[in-house]
N, C-alpha and C. Protein backbone atom coordinates (compact mmCIF):
# COMPACT_ATOMS: atom_id res chain seq x y z
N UNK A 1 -14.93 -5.48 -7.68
CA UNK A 1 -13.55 -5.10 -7.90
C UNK A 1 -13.48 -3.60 -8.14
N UNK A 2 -12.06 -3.02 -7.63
CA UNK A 2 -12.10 -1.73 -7.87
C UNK A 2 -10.78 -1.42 -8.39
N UNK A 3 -10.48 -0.15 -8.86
CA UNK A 3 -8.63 0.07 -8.57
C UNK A 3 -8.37 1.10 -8.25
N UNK A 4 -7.30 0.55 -7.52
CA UNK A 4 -6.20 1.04 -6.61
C UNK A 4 -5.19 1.35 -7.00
N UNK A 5 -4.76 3.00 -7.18
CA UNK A 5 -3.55 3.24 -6.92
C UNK A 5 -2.60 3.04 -5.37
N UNK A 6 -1.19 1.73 -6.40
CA UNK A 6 -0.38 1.97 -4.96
C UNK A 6 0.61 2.01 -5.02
N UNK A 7 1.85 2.71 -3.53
CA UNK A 7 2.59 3.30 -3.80
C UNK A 7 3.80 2.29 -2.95
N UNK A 8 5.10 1.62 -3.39
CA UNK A 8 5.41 1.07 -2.17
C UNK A 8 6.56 1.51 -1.87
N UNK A 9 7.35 2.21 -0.77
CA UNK A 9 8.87 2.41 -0.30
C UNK A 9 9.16 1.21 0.13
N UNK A 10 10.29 0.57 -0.28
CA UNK A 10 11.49 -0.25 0.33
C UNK A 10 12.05 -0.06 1.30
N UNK A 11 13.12 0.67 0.99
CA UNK A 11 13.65 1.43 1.72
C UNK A 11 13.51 2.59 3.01
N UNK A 12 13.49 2.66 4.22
CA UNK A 12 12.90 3.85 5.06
C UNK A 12 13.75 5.04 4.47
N UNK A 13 13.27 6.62 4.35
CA UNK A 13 13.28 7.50 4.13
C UNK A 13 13.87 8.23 2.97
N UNK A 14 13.47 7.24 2.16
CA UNK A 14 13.41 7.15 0.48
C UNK A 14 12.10 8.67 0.11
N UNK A 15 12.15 9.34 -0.40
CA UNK A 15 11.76 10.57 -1.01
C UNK A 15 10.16 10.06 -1.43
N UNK A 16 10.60 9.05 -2.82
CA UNK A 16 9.62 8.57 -3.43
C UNK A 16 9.44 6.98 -3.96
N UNK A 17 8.14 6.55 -3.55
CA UNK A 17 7.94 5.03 -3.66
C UNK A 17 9.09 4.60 -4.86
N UNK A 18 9.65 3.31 -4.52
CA UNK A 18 10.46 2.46 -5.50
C UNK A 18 9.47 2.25 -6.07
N UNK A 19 8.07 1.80 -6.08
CA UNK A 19 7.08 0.97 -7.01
C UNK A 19 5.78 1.78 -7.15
N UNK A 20 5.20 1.74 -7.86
CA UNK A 20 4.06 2.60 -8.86
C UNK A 20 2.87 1.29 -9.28
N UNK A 21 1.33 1.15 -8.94
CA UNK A 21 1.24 0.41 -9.83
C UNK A 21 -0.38 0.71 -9.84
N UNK A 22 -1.06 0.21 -11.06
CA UNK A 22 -2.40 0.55 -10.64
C UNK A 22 -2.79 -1.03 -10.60
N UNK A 23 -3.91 -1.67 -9.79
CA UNK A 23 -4.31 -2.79 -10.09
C UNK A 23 -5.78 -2.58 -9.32
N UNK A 24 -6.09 -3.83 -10.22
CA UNK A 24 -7.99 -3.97 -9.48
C UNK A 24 -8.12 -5.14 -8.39
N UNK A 25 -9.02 -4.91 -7.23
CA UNK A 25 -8.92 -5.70 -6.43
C UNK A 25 -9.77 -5.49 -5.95
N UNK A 26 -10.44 -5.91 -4.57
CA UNK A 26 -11.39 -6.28 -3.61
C UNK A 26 -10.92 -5.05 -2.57
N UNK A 27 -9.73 -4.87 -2.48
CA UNK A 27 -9.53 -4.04 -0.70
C UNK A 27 -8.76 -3.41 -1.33
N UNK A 28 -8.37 -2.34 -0.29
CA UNK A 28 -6.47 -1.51 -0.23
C UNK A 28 -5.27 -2.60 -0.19
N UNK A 29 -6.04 -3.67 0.81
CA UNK A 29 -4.94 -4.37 1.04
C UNK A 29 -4.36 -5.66 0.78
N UNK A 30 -5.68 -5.95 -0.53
CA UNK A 30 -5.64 -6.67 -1.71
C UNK A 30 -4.63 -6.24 -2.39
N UNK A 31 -4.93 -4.65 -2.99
CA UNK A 31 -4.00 -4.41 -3.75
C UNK A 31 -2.90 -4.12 -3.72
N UNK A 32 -2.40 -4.01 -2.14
CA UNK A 32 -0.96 -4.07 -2.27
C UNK A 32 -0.88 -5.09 -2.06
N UNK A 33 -1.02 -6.21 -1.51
CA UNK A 33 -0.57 -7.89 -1.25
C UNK A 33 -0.36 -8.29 -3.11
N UNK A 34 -1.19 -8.10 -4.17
CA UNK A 34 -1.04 -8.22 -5.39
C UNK A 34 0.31 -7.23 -5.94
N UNK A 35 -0.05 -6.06 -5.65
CA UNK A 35 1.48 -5.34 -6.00
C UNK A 35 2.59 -6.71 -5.94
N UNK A 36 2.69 -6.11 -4.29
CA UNK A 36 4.07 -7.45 -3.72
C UNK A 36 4.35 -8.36 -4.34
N UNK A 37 3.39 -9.12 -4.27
CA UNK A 37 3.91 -10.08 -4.73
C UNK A 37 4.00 -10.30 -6.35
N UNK A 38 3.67 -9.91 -7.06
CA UNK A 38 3.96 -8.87 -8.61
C UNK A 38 5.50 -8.75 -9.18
N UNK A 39 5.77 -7.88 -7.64
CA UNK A 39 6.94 -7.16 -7.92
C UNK A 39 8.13 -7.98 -7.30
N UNK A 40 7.69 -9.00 -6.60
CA UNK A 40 8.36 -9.75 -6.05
C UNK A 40 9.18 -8.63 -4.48
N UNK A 41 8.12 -8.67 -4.00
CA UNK A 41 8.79 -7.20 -2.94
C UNK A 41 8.40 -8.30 -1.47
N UNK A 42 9.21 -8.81 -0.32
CA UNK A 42 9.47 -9.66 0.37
C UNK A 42 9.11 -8.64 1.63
N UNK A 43 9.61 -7.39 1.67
CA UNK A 43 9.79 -6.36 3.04
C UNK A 43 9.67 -5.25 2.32
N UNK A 44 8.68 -4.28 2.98
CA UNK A 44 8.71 -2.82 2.43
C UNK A 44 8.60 -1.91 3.94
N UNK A 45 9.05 -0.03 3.78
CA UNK A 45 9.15 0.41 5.06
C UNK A 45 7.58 1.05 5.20
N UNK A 46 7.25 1.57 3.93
CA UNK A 46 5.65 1.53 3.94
C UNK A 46 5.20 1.79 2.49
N UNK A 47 3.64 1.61 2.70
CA UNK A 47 3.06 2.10 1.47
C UNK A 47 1.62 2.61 1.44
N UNK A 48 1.38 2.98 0.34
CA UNK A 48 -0.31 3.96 0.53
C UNK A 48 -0.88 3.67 -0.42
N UNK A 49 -2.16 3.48 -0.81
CA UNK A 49 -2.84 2.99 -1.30
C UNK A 49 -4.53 3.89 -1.68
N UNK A 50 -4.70 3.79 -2.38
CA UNK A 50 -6.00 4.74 -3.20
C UNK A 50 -6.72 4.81 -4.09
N UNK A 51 -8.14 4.23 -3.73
CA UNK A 51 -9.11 4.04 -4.97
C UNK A 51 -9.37 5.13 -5.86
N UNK A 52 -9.24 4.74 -7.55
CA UNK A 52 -9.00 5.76 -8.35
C UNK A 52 -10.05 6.57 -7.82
N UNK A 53 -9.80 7.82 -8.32
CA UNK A 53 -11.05 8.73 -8.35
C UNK A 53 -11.81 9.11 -7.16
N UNK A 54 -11.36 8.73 -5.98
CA UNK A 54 -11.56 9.01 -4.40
C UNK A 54 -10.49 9.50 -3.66
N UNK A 55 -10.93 10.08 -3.14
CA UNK A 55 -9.72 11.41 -2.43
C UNK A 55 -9.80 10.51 -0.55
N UNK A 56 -8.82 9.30 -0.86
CA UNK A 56 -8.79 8.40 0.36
C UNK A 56 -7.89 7.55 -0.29
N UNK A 57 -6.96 7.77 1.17
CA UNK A 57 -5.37 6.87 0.93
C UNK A 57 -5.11 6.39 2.31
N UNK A 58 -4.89 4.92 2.39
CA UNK A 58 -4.74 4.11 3.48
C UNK A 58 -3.27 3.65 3.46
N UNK A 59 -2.74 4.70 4.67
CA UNK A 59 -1.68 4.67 4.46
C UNK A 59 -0.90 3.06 5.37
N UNK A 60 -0.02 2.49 4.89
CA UNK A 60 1.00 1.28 6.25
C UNK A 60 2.61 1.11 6.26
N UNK A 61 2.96 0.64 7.46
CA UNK A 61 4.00 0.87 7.55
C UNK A 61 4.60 -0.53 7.79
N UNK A 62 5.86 -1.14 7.78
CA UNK A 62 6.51 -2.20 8.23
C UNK A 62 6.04 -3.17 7.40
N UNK A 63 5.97 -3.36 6.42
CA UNK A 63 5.35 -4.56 5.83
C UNK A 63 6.13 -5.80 5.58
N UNK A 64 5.41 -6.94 5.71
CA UNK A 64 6.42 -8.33 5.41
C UNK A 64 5.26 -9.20 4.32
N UNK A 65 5.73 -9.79 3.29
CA UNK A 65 4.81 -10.77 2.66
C UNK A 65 5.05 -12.07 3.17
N UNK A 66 4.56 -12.64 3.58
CA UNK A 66 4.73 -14.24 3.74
C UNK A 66 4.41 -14.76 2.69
N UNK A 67 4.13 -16.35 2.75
CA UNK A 67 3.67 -17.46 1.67
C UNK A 67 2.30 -17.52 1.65
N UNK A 68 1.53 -17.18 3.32
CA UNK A 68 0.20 -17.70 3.25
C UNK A 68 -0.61 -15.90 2.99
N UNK A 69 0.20 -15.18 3.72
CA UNK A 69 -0.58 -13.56 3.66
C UNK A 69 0.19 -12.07 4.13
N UNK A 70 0.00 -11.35 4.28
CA UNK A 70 0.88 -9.75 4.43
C UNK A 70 0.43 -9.47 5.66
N UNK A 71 1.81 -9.76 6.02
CA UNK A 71 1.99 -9.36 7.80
C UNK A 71 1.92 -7.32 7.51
N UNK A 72 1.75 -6.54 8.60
CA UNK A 72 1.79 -5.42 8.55
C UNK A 72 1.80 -4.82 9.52
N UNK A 73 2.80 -4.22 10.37
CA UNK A 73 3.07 -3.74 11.70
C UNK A 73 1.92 -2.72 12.29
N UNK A 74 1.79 -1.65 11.14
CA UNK A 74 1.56 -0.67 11.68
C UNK A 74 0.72 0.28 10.51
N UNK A 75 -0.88 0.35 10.59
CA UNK A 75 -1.81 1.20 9.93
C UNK A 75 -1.81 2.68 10.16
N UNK A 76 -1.53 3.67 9.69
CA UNK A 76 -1.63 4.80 10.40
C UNK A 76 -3.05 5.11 10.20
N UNK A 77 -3.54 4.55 9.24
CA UNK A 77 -5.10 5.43 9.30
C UNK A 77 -5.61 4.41 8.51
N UNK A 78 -6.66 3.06 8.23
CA UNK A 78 -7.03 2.35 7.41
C UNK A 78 -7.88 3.31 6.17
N UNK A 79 -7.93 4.73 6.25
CA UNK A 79 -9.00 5.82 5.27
C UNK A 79 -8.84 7.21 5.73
N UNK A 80 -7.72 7.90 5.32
CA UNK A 80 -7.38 8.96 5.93
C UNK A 80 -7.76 9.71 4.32
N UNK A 81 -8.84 11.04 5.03
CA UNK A 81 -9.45 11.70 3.69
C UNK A 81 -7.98 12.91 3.49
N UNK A 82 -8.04 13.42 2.13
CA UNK A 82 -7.05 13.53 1.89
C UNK A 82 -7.19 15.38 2.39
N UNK A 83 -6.36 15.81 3.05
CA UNK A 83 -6.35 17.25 3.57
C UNK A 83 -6.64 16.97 4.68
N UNK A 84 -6.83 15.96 5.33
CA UNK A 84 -6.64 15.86 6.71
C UNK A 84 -5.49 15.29 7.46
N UNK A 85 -5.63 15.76 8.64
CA UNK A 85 -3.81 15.17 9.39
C UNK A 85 -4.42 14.15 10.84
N UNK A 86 -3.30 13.23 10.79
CA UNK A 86 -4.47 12.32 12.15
C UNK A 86 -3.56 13.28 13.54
């Protein structure tokens, strides 16, 4: 287990994430599927995600939670180091 800072927008072209959270988990995408469903968050426009103390944020976009798992349209980078542009 590790933790993850994560960040989630609702809304598309919202400034700054509606949700904040730190939690421990297995993946990036553990820890936002745990966020979500936490926060009770059904659809988000994206979110980013980042193991404390590592300069790496996996950023996604389009997200849906289902019942069985977290649908997710669109990865822009599954480990994009941070000061770099894709």
């Amino acid at each position: 287990m590790e933790t993850f800072g994560v960040a989630i927008w609702e809304k598309w072209g919202s400034a700054f994430p509606e949700h904040t959270e730190l939690v421990e988990a297995s993946s990036a995408l553990a820890a936002l599927e745990q966020v979500m469903r936490i926060s009770g968050i059904q659809r988000a426009s994206r979110a980013a995600v980042s193991p404390v103390g590592i300069s790496c944020i996996s950023r996604y976009e389009r997200l849906r939670l289902t019942l069985p798992s977290l649908e997710v349209k669109t990865i822009s980078s599954p480990c994009l180091q941070t000061g770099e542009s894709t």
